[in-house]
Protein backbone atom coordinates (compact mmCIF):
# COMPACT_ATOMS: atom_id res chain seq x y z
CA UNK A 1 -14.87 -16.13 8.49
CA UNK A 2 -12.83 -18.30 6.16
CA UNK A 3 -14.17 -21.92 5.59
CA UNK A 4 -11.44 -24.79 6.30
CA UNK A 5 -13.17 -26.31 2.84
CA UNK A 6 -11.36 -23.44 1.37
CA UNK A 7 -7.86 -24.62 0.59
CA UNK A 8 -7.25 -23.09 -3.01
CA UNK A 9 -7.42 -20.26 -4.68
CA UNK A 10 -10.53 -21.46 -6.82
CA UNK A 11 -12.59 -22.85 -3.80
CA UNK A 12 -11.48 -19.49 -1.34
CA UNK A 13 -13.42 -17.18 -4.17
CA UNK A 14 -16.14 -19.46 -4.27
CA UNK A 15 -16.63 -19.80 -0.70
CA UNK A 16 -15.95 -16.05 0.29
CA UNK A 17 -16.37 -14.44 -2.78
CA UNK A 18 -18.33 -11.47 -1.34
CA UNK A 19 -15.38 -10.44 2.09
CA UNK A 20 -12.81 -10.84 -0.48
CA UNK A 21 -14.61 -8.39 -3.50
CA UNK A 22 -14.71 -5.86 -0.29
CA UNK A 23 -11.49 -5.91 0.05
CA UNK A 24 -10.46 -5.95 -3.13
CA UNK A 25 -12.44 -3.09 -4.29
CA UNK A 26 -10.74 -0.92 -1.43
CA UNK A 27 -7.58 -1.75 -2.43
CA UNK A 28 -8.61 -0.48 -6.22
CA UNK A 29 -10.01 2.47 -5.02
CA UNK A 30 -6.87 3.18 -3.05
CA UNK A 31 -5.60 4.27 -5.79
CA UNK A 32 -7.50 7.48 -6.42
CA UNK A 33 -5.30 8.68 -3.86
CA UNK A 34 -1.89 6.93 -4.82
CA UNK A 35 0.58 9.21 -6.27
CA UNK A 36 0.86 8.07 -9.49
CA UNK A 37 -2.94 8.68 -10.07
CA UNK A 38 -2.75 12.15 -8.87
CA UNK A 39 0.50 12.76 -10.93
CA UNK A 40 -1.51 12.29 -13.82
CA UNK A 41 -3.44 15.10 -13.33
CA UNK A 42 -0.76 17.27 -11.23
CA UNK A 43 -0.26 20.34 -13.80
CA UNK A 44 -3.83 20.52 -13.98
CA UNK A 45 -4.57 20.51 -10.64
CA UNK A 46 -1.67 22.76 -10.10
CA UNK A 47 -2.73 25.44 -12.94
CA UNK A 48 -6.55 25.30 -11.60
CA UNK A 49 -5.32 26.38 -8.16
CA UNK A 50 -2.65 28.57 -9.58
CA UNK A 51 0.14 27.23 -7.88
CA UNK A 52 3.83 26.89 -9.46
CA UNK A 53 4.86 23.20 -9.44
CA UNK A 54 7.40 24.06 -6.37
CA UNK A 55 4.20 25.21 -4.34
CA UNK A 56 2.32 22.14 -5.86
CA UNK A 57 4.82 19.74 -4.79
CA UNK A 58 5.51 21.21 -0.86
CA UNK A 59 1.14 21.62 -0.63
CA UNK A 60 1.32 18.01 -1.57
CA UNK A 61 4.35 16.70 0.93
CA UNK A 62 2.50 18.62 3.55
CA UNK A 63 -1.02 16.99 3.20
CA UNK A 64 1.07 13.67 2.95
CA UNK A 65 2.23 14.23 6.31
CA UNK A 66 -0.50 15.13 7.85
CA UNK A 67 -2.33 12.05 6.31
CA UNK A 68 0.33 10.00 8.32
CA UNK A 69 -0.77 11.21 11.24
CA UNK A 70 -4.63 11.44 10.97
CA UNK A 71 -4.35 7.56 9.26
CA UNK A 72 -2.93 6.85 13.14
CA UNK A 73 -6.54 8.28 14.48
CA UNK A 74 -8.62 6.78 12.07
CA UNK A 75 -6.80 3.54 11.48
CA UNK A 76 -7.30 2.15 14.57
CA UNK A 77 -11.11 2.82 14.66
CA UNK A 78 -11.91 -0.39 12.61
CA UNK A 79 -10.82 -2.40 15.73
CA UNK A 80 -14.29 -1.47 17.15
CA UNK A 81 -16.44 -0.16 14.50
CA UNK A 82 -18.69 -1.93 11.94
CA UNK A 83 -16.41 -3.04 8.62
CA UNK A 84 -20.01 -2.00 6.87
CA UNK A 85 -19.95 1.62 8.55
CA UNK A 86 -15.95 2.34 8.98
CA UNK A 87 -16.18 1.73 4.53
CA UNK A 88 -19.53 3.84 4.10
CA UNK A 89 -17.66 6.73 6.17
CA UNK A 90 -14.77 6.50 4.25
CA UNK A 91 -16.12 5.99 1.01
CA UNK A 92 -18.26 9.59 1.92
CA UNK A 93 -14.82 11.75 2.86
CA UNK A 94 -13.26 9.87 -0.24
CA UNK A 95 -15.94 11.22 -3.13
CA UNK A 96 -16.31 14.65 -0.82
CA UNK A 97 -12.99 15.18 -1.04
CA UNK A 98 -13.27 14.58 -5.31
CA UNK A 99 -16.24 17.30 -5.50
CA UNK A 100 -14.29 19.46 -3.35
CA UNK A 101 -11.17 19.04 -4.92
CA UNK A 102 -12.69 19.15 -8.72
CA UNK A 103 -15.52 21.94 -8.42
CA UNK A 104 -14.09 24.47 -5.47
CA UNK A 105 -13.06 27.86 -7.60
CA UNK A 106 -11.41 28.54 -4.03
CA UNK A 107 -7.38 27.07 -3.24
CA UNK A 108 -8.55 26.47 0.85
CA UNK A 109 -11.35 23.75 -0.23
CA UNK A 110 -9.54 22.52 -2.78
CA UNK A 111 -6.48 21.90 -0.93
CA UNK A 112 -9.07 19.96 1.59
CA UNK A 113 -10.00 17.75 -1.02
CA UNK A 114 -6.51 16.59 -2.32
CA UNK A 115 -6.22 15.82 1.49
CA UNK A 116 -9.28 13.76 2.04
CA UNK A 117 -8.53 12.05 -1.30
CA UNK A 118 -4.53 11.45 -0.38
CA UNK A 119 -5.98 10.29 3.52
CA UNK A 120 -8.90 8.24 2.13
CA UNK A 121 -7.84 6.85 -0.60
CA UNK A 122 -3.73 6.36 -0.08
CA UNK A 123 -4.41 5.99 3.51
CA UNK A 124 -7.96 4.41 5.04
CA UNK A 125 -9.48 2.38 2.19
CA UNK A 126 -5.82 0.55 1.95
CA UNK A 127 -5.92 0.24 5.17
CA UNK A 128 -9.35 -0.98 5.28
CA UNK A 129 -9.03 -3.62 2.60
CA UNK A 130 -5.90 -5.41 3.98
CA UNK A 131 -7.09 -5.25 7.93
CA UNK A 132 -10.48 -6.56 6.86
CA UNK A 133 -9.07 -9.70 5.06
CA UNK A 134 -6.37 -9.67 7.53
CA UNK A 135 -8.80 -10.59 10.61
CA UNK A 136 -11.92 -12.07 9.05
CA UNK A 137 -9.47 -14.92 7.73
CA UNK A 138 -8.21 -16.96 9.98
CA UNK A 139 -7.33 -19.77 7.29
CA UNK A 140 -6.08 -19.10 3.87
CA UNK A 141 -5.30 -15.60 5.34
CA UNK A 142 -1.88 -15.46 3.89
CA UNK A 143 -3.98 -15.97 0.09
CA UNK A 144 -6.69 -13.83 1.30
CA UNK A 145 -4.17 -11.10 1.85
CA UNK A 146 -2.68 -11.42 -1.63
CA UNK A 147 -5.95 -11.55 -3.11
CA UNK A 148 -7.09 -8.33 -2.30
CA UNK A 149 -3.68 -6.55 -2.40
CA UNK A 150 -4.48 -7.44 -6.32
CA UNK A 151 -6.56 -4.29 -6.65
CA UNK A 152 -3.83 -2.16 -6.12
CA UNK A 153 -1.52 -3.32 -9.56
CA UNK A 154 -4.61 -3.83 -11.41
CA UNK A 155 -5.59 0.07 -10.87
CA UNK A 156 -2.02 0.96 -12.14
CA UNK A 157 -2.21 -1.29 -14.64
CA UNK A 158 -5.57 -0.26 -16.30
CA UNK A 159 -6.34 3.58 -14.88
CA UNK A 160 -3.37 5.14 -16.79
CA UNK A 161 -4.42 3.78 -20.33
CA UNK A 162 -8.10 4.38 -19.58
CA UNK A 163 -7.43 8.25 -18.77
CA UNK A 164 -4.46 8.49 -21.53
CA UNK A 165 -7.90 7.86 -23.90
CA UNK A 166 -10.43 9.63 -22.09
CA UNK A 167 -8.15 12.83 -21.65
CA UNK A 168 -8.25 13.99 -25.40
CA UNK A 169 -12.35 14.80 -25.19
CA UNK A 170 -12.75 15.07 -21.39
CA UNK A 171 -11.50 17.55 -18.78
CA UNK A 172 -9.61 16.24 -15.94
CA UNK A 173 -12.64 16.93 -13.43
CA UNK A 174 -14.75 15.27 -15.78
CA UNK A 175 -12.29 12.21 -15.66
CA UNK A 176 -12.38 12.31 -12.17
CA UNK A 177 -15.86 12.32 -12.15
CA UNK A 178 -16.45 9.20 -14.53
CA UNK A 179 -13.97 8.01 -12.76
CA UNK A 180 -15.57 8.16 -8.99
CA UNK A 181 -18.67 7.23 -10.37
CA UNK A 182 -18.05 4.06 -11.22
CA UNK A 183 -16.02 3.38 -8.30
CA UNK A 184 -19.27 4.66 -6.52
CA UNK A 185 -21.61 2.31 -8.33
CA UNK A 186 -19.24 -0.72 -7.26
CA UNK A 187 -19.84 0.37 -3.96
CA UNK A 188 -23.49 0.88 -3.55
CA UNK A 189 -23.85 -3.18 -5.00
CA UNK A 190 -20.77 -4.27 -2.07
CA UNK A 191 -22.82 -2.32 0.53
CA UNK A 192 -26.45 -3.42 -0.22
CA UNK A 193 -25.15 -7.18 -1.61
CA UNK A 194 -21.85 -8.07 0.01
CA UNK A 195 -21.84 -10.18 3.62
CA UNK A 196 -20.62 -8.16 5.71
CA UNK A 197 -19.23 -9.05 8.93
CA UNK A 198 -20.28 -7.98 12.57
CA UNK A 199 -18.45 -5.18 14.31
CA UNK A 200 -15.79 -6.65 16.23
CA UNK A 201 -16.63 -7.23 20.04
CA UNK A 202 -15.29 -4.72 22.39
CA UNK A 203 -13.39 -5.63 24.78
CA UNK A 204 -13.38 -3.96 28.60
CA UNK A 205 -11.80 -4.05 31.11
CA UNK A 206 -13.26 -4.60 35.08
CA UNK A 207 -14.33 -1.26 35.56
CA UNK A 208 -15.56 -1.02 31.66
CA UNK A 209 -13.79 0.85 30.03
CA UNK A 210 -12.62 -0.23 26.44
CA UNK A 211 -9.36 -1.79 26.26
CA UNK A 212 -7.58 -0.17 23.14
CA UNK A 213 -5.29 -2.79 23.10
CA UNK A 214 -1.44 -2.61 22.34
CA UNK A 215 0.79 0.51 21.82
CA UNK A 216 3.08 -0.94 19.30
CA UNK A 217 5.52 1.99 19.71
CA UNK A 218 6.57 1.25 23.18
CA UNK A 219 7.76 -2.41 22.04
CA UNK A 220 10.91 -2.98 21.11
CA UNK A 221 10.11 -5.60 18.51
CA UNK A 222 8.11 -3.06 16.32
CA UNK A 223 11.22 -0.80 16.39
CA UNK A 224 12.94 -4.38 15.35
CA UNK A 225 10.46 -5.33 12.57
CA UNK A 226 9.47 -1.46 11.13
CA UNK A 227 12.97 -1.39 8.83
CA UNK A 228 12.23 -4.29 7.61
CA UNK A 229 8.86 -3.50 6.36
CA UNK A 230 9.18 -0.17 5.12
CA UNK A 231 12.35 -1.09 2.89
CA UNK A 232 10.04 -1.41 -0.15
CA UNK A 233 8.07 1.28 -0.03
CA UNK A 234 11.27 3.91 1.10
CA UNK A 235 13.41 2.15 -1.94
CA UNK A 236 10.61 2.61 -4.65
CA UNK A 237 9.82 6.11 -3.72
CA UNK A 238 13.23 7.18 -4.23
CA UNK A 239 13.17 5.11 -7.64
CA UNK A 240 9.83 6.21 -8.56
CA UNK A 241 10.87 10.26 -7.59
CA UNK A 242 14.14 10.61 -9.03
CA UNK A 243 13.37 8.02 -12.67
CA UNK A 244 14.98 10.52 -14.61
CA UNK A 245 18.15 9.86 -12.72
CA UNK A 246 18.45 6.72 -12.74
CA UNK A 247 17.68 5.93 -16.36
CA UNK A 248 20.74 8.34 -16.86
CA UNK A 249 22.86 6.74 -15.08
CA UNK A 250 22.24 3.45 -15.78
CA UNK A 251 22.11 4.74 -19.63
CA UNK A 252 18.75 3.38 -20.18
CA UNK A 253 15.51 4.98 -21.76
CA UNK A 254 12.98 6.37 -20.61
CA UNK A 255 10.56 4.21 -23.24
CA UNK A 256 12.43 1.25 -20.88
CA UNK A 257 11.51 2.55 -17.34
CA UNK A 258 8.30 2.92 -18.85
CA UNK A 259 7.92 -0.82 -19.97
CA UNK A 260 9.53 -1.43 -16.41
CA UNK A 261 6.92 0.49 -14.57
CA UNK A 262 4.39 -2.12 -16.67
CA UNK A 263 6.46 -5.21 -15.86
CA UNK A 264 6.39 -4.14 -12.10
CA UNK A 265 2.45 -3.89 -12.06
CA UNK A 266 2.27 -7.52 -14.01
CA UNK A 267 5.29 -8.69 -11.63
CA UNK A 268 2.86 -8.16 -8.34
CA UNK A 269 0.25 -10.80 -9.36
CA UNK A 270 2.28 -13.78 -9.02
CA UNK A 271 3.93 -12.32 -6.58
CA UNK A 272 0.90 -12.07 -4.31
CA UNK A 273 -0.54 -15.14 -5.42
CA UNK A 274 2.29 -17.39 -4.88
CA UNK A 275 3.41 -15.23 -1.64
CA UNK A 276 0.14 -15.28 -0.13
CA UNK A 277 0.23 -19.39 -0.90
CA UNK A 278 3.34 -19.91 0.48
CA UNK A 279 3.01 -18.05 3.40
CA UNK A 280 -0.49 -20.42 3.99
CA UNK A 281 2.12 -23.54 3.08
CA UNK A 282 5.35 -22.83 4.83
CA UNK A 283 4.36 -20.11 7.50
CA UNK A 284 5.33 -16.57 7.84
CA UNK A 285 8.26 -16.56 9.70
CA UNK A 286 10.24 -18.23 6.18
CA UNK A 287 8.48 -15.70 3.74
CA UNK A 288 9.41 -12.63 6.16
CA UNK A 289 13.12 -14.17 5.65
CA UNK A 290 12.21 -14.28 1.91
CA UNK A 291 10.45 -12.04 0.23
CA UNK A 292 12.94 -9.28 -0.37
CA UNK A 293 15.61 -11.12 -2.12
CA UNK A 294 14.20 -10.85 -5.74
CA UNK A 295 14.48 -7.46 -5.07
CA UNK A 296 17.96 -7.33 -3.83
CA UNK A 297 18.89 -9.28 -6.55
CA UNK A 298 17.14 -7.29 -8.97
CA UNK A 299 19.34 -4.38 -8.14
CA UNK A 300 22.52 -6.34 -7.98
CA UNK A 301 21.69 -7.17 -11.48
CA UNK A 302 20.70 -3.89 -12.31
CA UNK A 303 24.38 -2.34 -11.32
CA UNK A 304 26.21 -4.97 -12.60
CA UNK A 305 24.26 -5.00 -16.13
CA UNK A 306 22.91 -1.05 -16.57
CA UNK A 307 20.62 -0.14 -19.35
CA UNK A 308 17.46 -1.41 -20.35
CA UNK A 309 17.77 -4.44 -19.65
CA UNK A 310 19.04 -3.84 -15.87
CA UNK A 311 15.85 -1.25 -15.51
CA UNK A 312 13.85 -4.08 -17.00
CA UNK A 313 14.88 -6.58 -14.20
CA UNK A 314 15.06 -4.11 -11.33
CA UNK A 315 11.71 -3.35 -11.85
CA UNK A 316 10.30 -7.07 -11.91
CA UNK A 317 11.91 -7.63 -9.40
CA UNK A 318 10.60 -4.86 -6.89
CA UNK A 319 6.92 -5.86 -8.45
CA UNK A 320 7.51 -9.83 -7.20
CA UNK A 321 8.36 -8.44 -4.06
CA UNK A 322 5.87 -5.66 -3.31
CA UNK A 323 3.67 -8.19 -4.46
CA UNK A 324 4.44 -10.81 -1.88
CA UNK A 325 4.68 -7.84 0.68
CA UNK A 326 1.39 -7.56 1.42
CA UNK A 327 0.55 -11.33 2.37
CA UNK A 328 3.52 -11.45 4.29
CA UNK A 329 3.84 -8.39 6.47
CA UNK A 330 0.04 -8.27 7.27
CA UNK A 331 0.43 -12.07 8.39
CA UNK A 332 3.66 -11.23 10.09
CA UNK A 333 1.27 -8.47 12.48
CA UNK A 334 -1.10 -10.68 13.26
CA UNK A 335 1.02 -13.62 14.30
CA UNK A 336 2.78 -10.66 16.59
CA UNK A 337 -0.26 -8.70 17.78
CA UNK A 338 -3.61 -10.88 17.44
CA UNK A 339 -6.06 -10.05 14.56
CA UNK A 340 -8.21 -8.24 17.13
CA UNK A 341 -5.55 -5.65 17.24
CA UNK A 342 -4.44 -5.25 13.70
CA UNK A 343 -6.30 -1.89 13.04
CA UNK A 344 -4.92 -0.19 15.85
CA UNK A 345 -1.05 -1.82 14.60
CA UNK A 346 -1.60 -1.57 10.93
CA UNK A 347 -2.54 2.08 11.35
CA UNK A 348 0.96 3.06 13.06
CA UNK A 349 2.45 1.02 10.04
CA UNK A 350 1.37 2.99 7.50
CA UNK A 351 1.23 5.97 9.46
CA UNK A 352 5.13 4.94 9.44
CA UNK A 353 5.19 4.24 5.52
CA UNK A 354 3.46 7.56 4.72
CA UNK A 355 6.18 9.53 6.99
CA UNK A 356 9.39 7.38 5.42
CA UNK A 357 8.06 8.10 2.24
CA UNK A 358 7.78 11.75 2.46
CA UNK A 359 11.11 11.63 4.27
CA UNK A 360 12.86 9.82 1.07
CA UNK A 361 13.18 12.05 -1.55
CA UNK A 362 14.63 14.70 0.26
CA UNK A 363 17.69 12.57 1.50
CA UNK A 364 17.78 10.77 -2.09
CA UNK A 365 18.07 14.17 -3.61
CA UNK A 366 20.26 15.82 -1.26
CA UNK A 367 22.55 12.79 -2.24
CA UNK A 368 21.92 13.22 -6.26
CA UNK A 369 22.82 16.68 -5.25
CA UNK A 370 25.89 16.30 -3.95
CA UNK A 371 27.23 14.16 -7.17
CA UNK A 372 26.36 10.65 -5.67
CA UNK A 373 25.59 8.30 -8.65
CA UNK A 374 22.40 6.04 -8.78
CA UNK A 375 24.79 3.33 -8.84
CA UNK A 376 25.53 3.87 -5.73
CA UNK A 377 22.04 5.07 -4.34
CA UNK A 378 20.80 1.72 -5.34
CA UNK A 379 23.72 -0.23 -3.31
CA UNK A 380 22.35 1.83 -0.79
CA UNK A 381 19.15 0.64 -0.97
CA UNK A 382 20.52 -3.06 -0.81
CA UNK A 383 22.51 -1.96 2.36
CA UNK A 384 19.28 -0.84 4.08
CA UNK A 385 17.23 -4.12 3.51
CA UNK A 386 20.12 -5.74 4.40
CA UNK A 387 19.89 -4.26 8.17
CA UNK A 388 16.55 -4.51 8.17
CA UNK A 389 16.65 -8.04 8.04
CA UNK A 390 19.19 -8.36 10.05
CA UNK A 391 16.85 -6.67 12.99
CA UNK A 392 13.72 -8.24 12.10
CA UNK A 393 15.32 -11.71 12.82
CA UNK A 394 14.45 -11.59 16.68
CA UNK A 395 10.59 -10.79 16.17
CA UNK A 396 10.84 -13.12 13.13
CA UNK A 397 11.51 -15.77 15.17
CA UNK A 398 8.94 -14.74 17.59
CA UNK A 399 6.51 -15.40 15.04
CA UNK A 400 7.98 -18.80 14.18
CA UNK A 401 7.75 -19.88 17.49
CA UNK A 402 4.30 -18.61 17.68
CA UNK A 403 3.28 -20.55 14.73
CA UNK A 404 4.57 -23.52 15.37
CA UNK A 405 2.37 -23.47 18.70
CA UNK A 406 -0.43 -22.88 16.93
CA UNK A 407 0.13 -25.83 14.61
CA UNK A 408 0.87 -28.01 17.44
């Protein structure tokens, strides 16, 4: 549990150095299954399975899917179970799913392994880094939170270089393999070194039975609040997807998205540092009002200005606010639905965010399709956040309220 001594950045690692490495090693590892990691390797993978890239890419929408809705099983298990145990298990079905994916000579196991690394890694060890700092803190969770959500951008930030070296006089399994490795080695010191905390009590009810606790879906305030929190991750999945399209349109180059995709990654650290501070500072409730608008200006910019410099600035400013995202949302479903709950509500999140972004590429390119600039798509984009904060406002102020009881 956080220490009230703990009121800075500098004093938080020293005093909880250990929960917060947990979490932030998840996050990092995370990214084994993010797609940009994968994409790396996709014609690879693809030509070792002998599938087309067509095949590749509707395999790969369909394991996403289904990762959405086993992350709403297994999410919601770390409400009960040991933190130690629920990352162990994980960690297992995470490397399985590499050995599976990197030595199987057959497509069936194969195709299991992309899964368990897409649901492991994308899904559960995400998962399991942000609930974990989410609920153990109870002060400085807000810079907790952003923190940990650290080892996401630093994975894209470093893994892509590292491989782009390594892939001249390695294979791509044996990348993978160095790869999990050391990932694995990390691990082994966090479980045998790290303090981990108890399993969270179970609660039952008078006949004992275990209460599972809230079904966010049948409240009307997470049908309020879900817009607003998967506007990021829709928006830069249609951005990230269709690149080539937009750097046409906007006549920029690609050499400029890629410096953008850069910026973004550096963009998220004071983004999460300063979010995760100022929701600590201010509360919530203000940041959740917040922390999209350097992204909608970013693309007002980037429509009004176009080329490289407008990719430049849309980019930083989706990576300040991704950054703060983290800090804030997490925060935002405590305050709603108690930090004992947060695995079982955090799963249907991201079960959420996997399904909306699987969902987004097919409507962005049935749009690109039909002659719809990226002009356009991106005003679209602003027109979406804009109505999901206009719905989140009644929940918003829920947590305000809630908040400000607490602090009195």
């Amino acid at each position: 549990m956080s220490s009230p001594q703990a009121n800075n950045y500098f004093s938080l690692i020293r005093n909880q150095f250990g929960l917060l490495a947990i979490g932030f090693v998840a996050l990092f590892t995370g990214n084994l299954g993010q797609s940009f990691f994968i994409g790396l390797f996709q014609a690879d993978i693809a030509n070792s399975l002998n599938l087309s890239t067509g095949e590749f890419g509707a395999v790969y929408a369909a394991l996403t899917m289904a990762s959405g809705f086993l992350v709403l099983h297994y999410g919601q298990k770390l409400d009960w179970i040991a933190p130690r145990r629920y990352a162990l298990l994980v960690l297992t079905a995470l490397l399985s799913g590499v050995i599976l994916l990197t030595t199987s000579p057959w497509l069936i196991p194969a195709v299991i392994g992309l899964g368990l690394v897409r649901l492991c890694g994308q899904g559960l060890m995400t998962h399991f880094g942000s609930t974990l700092a989410g609920r153990e803190f109870t002060i400085n969770r807000g810079r907790a939170l952003g923190l940990v959500s650290l080892g996401m951008p630093l994975g894209e930030i470093i893994l892509a270089p590292i491989i782009a070296l390594l892939i001249g006089w390695l294979s791509w399994q044996q990348i993978w393999w160095a790869v999990a490795a050391v990932i694995f080695l990390i691990w082994l010191l966090l479980l045998f070194m790290a303090p981990w905390p108890e399993a969270p009590e179970i609660k039952r009810d008078s006949s004992g039975n275990k209460i599972k606790g809230p079904n966010p879906m049948l409240e009307k305030r997470f049908w309020l609040i879900i817009p607003l929190t998967m506007a990021l991750p829709v928006t830069l999945t249609g951005i990230f997807i269709f690149q080539a399209q937009m750097t046409m349109d906007l006549n920029a180059s690609t050499t400029a998205y890629a410096l953008g995709l850069t910026a973004m990654g550096i963009a998220r650290f004071p983004g999460s540092l300063l979010g995760g501070r100022w929701v600590d500072e201010w509360g919530v409730a203000l940041l959740a009002r917040l922390y999209l608008i350097p992204f909608a200006l970013s693309i007002i910019l980037a429509v009004l200005i176009g080329g490289n410099a407008g990719i430049l600035i849309l980019m930083i400013g989706a990576g300040i606010s991704l950054g703060m995202s983290s800090p804030v949302v997490d925060s935002l479903l405590v305050v709603l639905w108690g930090r004992e709950h947060l695995g079982r509500v955090r799963s249907v999140k991201s079960a959420f965010m996997v399904f909306s972004t699987g969902l987004a590429p097919a409507v962005l390119g049935f749009l690109i399709d039909g002659g719809v600039q990226f002009e356009a798509i991106l005003m679209g984009m602003l027109v979406f956040m804009v109505i999901g904060w206009c719905l989140a406002l009644a929940p918003i102020r829920e947590a305000e309220k809630a908040f400000s009881d607490a602090a009195n």
